[in-house]
Every structure is written in structure tokens, then in C-alpha cells.
Protein backbone atom coordinates (compact mmCIF):
# COMPACT_ATOMS: atom_id res chain seq x y z
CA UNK A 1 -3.06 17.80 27.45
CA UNK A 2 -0.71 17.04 30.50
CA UNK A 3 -4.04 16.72 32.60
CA UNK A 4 -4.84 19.86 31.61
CA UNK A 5 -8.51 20.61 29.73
CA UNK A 6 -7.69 23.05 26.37
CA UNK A 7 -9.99 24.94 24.16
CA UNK A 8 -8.28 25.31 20.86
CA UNK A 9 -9.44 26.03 17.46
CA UNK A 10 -8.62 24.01 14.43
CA UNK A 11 -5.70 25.25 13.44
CA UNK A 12 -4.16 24.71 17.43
CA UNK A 13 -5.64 21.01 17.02
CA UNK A 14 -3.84 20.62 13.75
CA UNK A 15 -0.34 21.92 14.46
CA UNK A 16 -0.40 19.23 17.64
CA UNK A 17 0.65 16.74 14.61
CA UNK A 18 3.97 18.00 15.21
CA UNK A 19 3.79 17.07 18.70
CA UNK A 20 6.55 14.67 19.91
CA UNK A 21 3.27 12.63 21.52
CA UNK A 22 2.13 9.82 19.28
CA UNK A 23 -0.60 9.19 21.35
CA UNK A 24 -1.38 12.85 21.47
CA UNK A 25 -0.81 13.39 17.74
CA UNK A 26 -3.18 10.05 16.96
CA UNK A 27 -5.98 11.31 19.48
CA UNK A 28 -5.88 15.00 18.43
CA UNK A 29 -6.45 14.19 15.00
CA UNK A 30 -9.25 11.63 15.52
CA UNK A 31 -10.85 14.19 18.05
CA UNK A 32 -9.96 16.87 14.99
CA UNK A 33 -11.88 14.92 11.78
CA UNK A 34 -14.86 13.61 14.03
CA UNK A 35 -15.72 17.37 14.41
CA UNK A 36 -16.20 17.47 10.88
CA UNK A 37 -17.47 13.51 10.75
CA UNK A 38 -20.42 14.84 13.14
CA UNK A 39 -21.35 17.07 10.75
CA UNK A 40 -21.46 15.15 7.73
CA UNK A 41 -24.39 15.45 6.22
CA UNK A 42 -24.13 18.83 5.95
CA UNK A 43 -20.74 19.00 4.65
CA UNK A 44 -21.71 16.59 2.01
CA UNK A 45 -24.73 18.17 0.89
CA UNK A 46 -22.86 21.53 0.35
CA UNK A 47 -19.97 19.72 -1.48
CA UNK A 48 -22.72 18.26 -3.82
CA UNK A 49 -24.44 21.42 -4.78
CA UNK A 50 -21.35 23.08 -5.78
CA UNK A 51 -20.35 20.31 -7.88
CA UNK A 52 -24.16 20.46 -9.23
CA UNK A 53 -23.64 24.30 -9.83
CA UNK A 54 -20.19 23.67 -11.68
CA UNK A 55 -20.95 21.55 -13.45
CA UNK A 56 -24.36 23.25 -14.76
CA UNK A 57 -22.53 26.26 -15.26
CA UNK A 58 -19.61 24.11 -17.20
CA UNK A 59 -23.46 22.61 -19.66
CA UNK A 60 -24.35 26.82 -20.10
CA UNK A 61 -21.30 27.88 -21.20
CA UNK A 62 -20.81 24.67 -23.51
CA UNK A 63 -17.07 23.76 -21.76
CA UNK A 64 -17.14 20.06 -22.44
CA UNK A 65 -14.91 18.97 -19.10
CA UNK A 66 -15.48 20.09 -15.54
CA UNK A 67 -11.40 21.40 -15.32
CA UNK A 68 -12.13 23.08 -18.61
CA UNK A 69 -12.96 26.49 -16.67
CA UNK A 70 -10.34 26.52 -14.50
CA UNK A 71 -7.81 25.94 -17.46
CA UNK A 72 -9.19 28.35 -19.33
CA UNK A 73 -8.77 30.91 -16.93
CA UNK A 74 -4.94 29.25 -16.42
CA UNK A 75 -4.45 29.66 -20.08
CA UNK A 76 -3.35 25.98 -19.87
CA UNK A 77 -4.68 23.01 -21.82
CA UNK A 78 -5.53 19.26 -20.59
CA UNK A 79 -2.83 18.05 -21.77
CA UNK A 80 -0.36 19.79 -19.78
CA UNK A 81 -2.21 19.73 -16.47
CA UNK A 82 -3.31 15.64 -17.14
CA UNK A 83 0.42 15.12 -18.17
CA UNK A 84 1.53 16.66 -14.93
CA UNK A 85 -0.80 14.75 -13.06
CA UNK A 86 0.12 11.51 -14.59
CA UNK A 87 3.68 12.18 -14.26
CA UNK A 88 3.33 12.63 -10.43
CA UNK A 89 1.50 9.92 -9.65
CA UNK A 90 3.96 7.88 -11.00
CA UNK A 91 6.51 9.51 -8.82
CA UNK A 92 4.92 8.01 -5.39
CA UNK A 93 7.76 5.65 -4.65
CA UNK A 94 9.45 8.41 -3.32
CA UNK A 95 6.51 9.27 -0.67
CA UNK A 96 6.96 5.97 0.24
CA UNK A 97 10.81 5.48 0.40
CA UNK A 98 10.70 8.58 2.46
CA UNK A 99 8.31 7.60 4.89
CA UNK A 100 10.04 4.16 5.35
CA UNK A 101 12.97 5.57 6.34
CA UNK A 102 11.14 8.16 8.73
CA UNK A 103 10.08 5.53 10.80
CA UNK A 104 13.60 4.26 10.97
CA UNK A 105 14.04 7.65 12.21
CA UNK A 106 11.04 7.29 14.78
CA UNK A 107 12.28 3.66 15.74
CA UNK A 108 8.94 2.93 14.27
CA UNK A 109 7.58 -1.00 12.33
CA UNK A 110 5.39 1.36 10.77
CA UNK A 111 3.99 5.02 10.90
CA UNK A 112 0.36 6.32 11.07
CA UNK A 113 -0.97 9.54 8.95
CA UNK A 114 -1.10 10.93 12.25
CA UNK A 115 2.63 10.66 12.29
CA UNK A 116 3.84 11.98 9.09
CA UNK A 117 4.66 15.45 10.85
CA UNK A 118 6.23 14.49 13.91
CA UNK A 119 9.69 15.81 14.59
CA UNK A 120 12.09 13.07 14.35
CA UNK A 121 14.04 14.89 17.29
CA UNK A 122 13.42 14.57 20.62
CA UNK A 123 13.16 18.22 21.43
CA UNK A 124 11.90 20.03 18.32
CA UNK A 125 12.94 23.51 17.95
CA UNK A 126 10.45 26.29 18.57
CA UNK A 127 10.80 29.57 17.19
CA UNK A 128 9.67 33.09 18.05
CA UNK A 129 8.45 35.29 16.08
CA UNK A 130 11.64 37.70 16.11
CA UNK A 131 13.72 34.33 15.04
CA UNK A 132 11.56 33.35 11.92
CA UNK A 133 11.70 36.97 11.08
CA UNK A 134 15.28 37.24 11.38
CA UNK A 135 16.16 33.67 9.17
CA UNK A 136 13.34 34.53 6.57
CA UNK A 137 15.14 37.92 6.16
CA UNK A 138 18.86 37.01 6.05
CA UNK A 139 17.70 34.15 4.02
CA UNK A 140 16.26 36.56 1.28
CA UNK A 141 19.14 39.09 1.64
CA UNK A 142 21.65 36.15 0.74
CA UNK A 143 19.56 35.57 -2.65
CA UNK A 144 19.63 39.00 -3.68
CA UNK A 145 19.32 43.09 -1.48
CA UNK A 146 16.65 44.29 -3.61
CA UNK A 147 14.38 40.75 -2.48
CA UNK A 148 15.44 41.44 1.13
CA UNK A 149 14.31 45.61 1.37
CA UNK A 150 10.70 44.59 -0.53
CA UNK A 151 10.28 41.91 2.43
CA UNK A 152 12.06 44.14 5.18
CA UNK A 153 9.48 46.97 4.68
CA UNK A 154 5.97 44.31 5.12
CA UNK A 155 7.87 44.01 8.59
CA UNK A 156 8.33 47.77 8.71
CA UNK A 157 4.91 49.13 8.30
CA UNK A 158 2.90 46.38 10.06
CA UNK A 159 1.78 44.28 6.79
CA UNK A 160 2.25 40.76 8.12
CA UNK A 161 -0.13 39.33 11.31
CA UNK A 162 0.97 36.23 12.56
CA UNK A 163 -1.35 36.03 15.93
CA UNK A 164 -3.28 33.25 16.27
CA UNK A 165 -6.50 34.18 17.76
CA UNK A 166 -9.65 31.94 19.14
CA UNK A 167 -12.28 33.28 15.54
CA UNK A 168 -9.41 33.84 13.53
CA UNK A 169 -9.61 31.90 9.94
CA UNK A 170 -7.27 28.99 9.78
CA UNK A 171 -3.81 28.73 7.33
CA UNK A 172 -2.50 31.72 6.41
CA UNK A 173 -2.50 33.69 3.11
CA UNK A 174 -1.21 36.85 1.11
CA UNK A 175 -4.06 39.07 -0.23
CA UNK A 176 -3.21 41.44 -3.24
CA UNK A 177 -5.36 44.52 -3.12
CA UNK A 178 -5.38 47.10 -6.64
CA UNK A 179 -1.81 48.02 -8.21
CA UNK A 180 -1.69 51.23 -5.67
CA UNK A 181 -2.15 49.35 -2.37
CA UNK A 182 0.69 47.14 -0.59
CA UNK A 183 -0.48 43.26 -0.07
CA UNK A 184 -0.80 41.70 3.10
CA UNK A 185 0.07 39.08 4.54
CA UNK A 186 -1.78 36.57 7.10
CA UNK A 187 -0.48 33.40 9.33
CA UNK A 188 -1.53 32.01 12.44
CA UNK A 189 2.42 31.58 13.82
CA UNK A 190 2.61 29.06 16.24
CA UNK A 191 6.57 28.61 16.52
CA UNK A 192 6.81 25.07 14.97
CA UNK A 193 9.52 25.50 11.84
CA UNK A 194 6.68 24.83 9.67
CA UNK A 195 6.13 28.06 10.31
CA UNK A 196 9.04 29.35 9.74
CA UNK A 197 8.79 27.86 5.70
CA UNK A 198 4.64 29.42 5.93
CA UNK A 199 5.87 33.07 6.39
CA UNK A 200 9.00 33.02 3.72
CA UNK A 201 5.87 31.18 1.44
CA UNK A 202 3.45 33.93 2.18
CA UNK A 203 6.11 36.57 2.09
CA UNK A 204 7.04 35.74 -1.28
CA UNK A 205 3.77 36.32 -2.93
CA UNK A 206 3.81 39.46 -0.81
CA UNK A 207 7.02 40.35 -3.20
CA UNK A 208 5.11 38.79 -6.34
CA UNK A 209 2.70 41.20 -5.33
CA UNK A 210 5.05 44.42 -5.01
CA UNK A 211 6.81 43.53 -8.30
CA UNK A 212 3.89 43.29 -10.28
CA UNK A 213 2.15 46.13 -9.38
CA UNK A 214 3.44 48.05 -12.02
CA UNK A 215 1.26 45.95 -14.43
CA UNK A 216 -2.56 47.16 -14.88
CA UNK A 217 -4.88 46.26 -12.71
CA UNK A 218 -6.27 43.54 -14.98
CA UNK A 219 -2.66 42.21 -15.26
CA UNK A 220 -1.69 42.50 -11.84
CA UNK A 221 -2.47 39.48 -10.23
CA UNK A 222 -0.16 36.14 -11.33
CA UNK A 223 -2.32 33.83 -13.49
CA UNK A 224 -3.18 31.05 -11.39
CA UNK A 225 -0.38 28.42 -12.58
CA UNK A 226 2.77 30.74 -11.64
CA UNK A 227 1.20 32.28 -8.44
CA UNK A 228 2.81 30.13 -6.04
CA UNK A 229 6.21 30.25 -8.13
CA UNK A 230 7.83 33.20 -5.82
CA UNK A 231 6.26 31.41 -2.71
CA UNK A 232 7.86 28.35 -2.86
CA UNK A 233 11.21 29.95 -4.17
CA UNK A 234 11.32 32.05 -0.77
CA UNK A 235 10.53 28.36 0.79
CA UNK A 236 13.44 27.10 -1.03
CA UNK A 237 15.67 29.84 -0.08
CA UNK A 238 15.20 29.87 3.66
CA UNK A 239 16.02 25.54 3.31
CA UNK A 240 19.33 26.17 1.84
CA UNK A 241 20.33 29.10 4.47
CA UNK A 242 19.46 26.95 7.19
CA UNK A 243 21.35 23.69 5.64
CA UNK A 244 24.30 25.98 5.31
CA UNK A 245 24.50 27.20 8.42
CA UNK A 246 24.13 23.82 10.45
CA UNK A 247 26.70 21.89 11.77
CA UNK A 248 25.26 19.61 13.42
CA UNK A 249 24.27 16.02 11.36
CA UNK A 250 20.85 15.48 13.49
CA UNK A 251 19.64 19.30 12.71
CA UNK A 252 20.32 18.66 8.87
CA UNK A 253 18.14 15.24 9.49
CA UNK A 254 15.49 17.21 10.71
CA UNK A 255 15.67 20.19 8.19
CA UNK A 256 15.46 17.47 5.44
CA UNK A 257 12.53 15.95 6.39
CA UNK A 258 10.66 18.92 7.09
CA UNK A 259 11.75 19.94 3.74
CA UNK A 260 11.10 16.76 2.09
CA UNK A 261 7.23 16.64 4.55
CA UNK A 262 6.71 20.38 2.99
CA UNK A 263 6.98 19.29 -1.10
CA UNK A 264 5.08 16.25 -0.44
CA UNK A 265 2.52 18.59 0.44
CA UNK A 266 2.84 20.64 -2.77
CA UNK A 267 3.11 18.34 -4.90
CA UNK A 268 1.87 14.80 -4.17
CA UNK A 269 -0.91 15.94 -1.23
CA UNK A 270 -2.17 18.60 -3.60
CA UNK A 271 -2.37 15.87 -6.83
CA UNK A 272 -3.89 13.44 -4.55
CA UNK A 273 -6.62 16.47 -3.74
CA UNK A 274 -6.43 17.01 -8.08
CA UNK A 275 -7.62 13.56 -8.53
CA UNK A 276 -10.15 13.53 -5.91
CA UNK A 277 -11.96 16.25 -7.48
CA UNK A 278 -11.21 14.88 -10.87
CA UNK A 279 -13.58 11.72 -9.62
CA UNK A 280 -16.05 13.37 -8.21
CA UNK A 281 -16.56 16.41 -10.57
CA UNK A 282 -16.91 13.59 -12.95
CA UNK A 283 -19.62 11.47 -11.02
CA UNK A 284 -22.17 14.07 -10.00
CA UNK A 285 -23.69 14.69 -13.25
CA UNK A 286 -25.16 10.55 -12.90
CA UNK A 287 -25.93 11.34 -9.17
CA UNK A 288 -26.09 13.02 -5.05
CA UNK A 289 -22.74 11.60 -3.64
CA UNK A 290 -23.06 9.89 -0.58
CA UNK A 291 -20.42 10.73 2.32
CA UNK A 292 -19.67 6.85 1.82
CA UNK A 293 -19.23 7.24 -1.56
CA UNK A 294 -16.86 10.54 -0.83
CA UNK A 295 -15.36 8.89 2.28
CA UNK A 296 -14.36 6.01 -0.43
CA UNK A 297 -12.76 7.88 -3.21
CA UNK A 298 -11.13 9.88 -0.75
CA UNK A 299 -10.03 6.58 0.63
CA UNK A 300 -8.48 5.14 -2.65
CA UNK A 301 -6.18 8.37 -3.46
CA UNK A 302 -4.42 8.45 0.22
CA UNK A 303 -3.41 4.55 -0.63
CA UNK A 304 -2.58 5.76 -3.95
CA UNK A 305 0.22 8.51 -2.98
CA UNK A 306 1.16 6.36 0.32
CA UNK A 307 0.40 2.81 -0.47
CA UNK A 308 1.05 0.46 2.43
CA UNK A 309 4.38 3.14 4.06
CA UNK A 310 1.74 3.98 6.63
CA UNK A 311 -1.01 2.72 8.41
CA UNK A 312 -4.52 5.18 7.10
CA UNK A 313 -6.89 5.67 10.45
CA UNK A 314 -10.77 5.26 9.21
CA UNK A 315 -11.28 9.20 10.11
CA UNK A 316 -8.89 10.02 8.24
CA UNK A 317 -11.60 9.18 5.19
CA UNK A 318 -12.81 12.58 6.20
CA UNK A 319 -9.90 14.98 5.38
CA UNK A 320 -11.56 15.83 2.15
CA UNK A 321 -14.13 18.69 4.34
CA UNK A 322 -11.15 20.20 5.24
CA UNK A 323 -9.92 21.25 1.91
CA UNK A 324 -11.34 24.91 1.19
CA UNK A 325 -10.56 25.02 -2.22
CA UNK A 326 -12.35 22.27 -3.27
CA UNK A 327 -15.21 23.90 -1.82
CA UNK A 328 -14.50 27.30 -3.49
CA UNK A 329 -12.36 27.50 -6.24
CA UNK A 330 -12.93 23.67 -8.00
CA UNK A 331 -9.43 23.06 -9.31
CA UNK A 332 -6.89 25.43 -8.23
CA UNK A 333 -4.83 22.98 -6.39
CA UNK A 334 -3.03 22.28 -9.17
CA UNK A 335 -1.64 24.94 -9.09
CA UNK A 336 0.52 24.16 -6.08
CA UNK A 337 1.68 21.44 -7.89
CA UNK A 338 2.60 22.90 -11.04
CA UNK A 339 4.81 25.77 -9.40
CA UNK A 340 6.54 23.40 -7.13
CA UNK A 341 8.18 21.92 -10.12
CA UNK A 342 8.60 24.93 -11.77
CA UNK A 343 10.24 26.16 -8.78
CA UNK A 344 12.42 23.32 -8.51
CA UNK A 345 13.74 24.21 -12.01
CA UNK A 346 14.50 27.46 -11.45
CA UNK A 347 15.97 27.49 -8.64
CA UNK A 348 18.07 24.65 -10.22
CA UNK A 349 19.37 27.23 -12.64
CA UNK A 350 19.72 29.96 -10.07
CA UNK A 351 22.53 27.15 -8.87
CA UNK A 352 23.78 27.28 -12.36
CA UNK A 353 23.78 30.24 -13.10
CA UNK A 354 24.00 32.88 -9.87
CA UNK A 355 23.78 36.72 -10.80
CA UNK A 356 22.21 36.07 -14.40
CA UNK A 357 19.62 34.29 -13.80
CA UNK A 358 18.15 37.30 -11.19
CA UNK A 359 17.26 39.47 -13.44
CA UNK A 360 15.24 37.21 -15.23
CA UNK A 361 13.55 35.89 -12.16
CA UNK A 362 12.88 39.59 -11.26
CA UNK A 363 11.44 39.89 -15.02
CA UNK A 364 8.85 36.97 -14.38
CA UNK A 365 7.67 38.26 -11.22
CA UNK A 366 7.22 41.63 -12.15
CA UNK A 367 5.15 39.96 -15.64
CA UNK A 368 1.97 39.26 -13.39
CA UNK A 369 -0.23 38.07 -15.94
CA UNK A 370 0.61 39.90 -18.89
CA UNK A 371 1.90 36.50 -20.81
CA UNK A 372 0.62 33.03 -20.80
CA UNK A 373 2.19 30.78 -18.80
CA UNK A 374 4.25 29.75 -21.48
CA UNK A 375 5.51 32.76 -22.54
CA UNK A 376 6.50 33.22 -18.87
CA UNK A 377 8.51 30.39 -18.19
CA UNK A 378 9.92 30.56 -22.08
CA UNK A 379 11.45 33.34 -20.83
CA UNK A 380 13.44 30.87 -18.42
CA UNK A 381 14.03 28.62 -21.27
CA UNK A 382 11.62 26.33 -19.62
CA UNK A 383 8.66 24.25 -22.25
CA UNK A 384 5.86 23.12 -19.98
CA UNK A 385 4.54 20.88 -22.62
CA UNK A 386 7.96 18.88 -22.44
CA UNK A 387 6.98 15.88 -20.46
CA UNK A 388 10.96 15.63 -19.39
CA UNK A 389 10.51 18.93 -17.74
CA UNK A 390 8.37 17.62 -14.71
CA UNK A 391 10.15 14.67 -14.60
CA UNK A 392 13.18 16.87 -13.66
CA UNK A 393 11.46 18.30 -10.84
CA UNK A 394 11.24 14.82 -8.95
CA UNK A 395 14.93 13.77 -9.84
CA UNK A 396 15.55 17.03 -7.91
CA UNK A 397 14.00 15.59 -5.11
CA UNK A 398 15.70 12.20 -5.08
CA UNK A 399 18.94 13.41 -5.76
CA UNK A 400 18.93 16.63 -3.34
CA UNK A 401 17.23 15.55 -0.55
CA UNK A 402 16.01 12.07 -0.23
CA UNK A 403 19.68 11.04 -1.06
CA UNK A 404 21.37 13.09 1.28
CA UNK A 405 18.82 12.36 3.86
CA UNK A 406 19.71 8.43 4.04
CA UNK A 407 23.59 8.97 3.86
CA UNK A 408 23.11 11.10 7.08
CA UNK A 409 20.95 8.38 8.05
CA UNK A 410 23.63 5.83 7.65
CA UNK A 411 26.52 7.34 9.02
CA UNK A 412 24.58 7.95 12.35
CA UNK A 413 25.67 5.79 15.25
């Protein structure tokens, strides 16, 4: 970089996607997949035994569909998870009207995956550690005191590490420990304002955590479907303080997309990762998958949620190693998928509604898994098997940011 050699670990590699160097962002991420594209054959074969052992476990235990485990742990049915799934995919126009007008923004004919988290300013912001702490906190006090003093105190007593360190495990995450011990919190901080959205994420199933540890120990963990529900409405919260506090058209630009970048992820990136494993759970039991075969599949879903927006690099064929939870929890990314739209309805009525709808927000946090997910969310007045409902979640999109984003577009000189 600059002339300069650098050893960096993945995550270091990764977060250079936000550089404001095509060339850099295009040959860091080529540099980052052949890693795992020179060890292929290892990757693949481990990939294929787990789907082997699922699926032999799925023939013991006589559960007729390779998702069928995770659901039943979820408490969900196929027909809710395949509905939002379908509904989704057909919801991909708006990946690709977004990314259309990004490279307007870029001054781009057309972008590359290795684009699709540049900054669209010239001089991104960076922020410390002290300033992500700060927004994340005011940001939680605004929604409600009580939300503010449960995150204040991880802060407090040293329950949130954000260095990033040369061994340290990539991402970042919240782990929940028994009903008597305080969660903790984990992110490898590098300043982008990614970052900034990571720790209110992981901070909010820190205060999931909190508020349902007065369930059993059984109960205490959120079932799988609702687990990222106060993570993404702590996302959601820092967006708005930061919209509201900007005067500045180009800064609102740039908070848009990275909100807009940050769903896509959620939703969209984690159903194209849903049907990925959907194929491939569903080919092993005829035979070994090849990395071709993988490299393929893997190949059809990225044109599926982007179609022609942006150009697809050949290594990027390989992003499917990189996904851990494909390796070791087979289905759970639908998860991220389903609370995203949850989220977005709730927070739709916290709009609405203001002081009463806390309470009940504090009621299905504090729930943990005591309910199904439909008695959760019925609590909200919210019917997961009403095919409307997720709908709802992507005219929420449209109509608060990808709308607003292109006015500000237009009106720029």
C-alpha cells in the first residue's frame, strides 16, 4: 500500500473494500479470495462432509428436508421461511436500482463487487473509538434512558473489546453466558462507519441479553428467528440520529448508502447465502461437490441478487469459504433476514406510535425464548405467516431510503 509492504489479517484485507482506491479495493480482494482459492480442495472437502453429516443426521432422525432441523429448533415452518425467501428474491430490483445509481455517485459506466463498499465521498470519515462510543450512546439515550444505562454500563465495566489484533477471530459478535453472568461483546473496530453500525448491532444483543436474563436458563437465549431483532433496531437507531443531526446534503448521501449497503447485507446477501445452501444441501445426497460445481452455484445466486448492476470478478466465485455459518450452523442465515424485516416493522410503529410502543418492545426482549416466534411478534400485532407483512419491509426500503437517496441525488449540482 503506498509502496509500503503490509501484513494484515483477513479482516484488515477486507475492510480495504472501503478504501477510496479502486485499484486497491479490486487487488485486495483478488489477493483476499485466492488465499482461500489456494486452498480449495481442502475447503471443499470439509464443506462436503458436513453436508454428508447433516444430512445423515437429517435420514436418523427421520426430518424429511435438510432446513427441517434448523426450523424446528426456530419453531418456524417451510412455509414461512420459503415464503420469505421467495418474497425477497423478488425484491432484487432494488439491489440493482441502488447500485446503478451508486455508480452515478462514483462517476462510474459500471461498478465491480469490489466496489459495492466504497465511500462515495472523497474523504470518508474515520471514527475513533471514543466517537462511535459517544453516537451509539446518545443514539440509544434518544430512543429511550433505560436502553441507554444497560449499554452505558458494557462501556463501564470493560464488556466490549474492539482491538483488532494479528490471531484475533474475524467479525465481531455478542456471547450470552448463563442468566447470572453479563454478555460480552466482541469487534475488531477499525474506524470505518461500518463500524460504527457493527458496535450499536452487537450492543443490542448485549441488551437482548441483559433483558432476558430474568428468563431460565433454558429460556434465556432469543430463539434463533428474533435474535438479531434488538441488533438491527440499535442499527436503525444510530441511522436516524445521525440523519438528524446532518446538515450537510453530501453526508446524508453517504449515510444513505451505507445504510442502504448495510440491509442489503441482511437481507438480500444473507438470502443469496439461504439459497446457496438450499442447492447444495439438496445435491449432496446424489454426490461429492466439486469446487467447480460450488464455484458455479455460488456463481448463479450473486447474478441472481445483482444481475448485470455490476461487473462479478471470477474470484469472487469463491466467497462461499468465507461464510462461517454455512460451515457451522447449516441454516441460520436466515435468520438475519427474517429480523431485518421484522425490524423494519417495528421500528415503523415505534414512528407511529412513540412512548407506547416501548414497553412492548421492552416486553419482547425481555421474552427470550419463552414464546414461539409467533407469539412474540403477535404481541406487536405482527402475523409472520401474512405474506403482505414482508412485503412491507421492502416498501420501507424504497420509500425511506432509496427514494430519498435519488432526490438528494438530483438536486446536487
Amino acid at each position: 500500500m503506498n509502496g509500503e509492504r503490509k501484513v494484515m489479517n483477513g479482516e484488515q484485507v477486507r475492510s480495504l473494500r472501503q478504501s477510496t482506491d479502486a485499484r486497491l479495493r479490486a487487488r485486495a480482494m483478488k489477493q483476499y479470495f485466492g488465499k482461500y482459492a489456494e486452498n480449495s480442495l481442502v475447503i471443499t472437502n470439509v464443506f462436503g462432509t458436513l453436508l454428508r453429516d447433516h444430512q445423515i443426521e437429517c435420514e436418523l432422525r427421520h426430518i424429511d428436508e435438510p432446513m427441517g432441523m434448523r426450523n424446528l429448533e426456530n419453531e418456524l415452518d417451510a412455509e414461512i421461511v420459503n415464503t420469505l425467501s421467495d418474497v425477497t428474491r423478488k425484491n432484487v430490483d432494488i439491489v440493482k436500482r441502488y447500485y446503478a445509481l451508486k455508480a452515478r455517485l462514483l462517476k462510474s459506466k459500471k461498478l465491480s463487487l469490489a466496489d459495492i463498499y466504497a465511500p462515495i465521498d472523497a474523504k470518508p470519515h474515520t471514527y475513533t473509538w471514543n466517537d462511535s462510543k459517544t453516537i451509539v450512546l446518545d443514539a440509544y439515550a434518544k430512543f429511550d434512558q433505560r436502553a441507554h444505562d444497560i449499554i452505558q454500563e458494557f462501556f463501564n465495566k470493560n464488556w466490549i473489546d474492539g482491538r483488532t489484533l494479528p490471531n484475533k477471530t474475524g467479525g465481531a459478535f455478542c456471547t450470552f453466558n448463563l442468566p447470572g453472568a453479563h454478555p460480552w461483546v466482541m469487534l475488531n473496530f477499525t474506524g470505518t462507519s461500518r463500524d460504527v453500525e457493527t458496535m450499536a448491532h452487537e450492543l443490542g444483543h448485549g441488551m437482548h441479553g441483559v433483558l432476558s436474563a430474568k428468563q431460565t436458563a433454558v429460556n434465556r437465549d432469543p430463539i434463533l428467528p428474533l435474535a438479531e431483532v434488538a441488533s438491527v433496531f440499535g442499527e436503525m437507531l444510530v441511522t436516524d440520529y445521525l440523519l438528524g443531526r446532518m446538515k450537510d446534503p453530501e453526508e446524508k448521501i453517504a449515510l444513505y448508502c451505507s445504510k442502504l449497503e448495510s440491509a442489503f447485507a441482511t437481507t438480500f446477501r444473507q438470502n443469496m447465502f439461504h439459497r446457496f445452501e438450499v442447492r447444495t444441501h439438496s445435491l449432496i445426497a446424489d454426490h461429492h461437490l466439486s469446487t467447480d460445481e460450488l464455484r458455479s452455484i455460488y456463481h448463479e445466486e450473486l447474478v441472481n441478487m445483482f444481475g448485470d448492476s455490476v461487473t462479478i470478478p471470477a474470484h469472487y466465485d469463491m466467497e462461499w469459504t468465507i461464510v462461517q455459518h454455512m460451515f457451522l450452523w447449516p441454516f441460520y442465515v436466515y435468520a438475519y433476514n427474517f429480523a431485518q424485516l421484522v425490524v423494519l416493522a417495528l421500528y415503523q410503529k415505534y414512528l407511529e406510535e412513540g412512548e407506547k410502543f416501548k414497553p412492548v418492545y421492552y416486553r419482547i426482549l425481555e421474552t427470550g425464548s419463552a414464546m414461539t416466534p409467533a407469539e412474540i411478534l403477535g404481541l406487536a400485532g405482527i402475523d409472520p405467516r401474512d405474506k403482505s407483512f414482508w412485503q412491507k419491509g421492502f416498501d420501507f426500503m424504497r420509500t425511506r431510503w432509496v427514494e430519498p437517496l435519488e432526490k438528494l441525488v438530483s438536486e446536487r449540482k
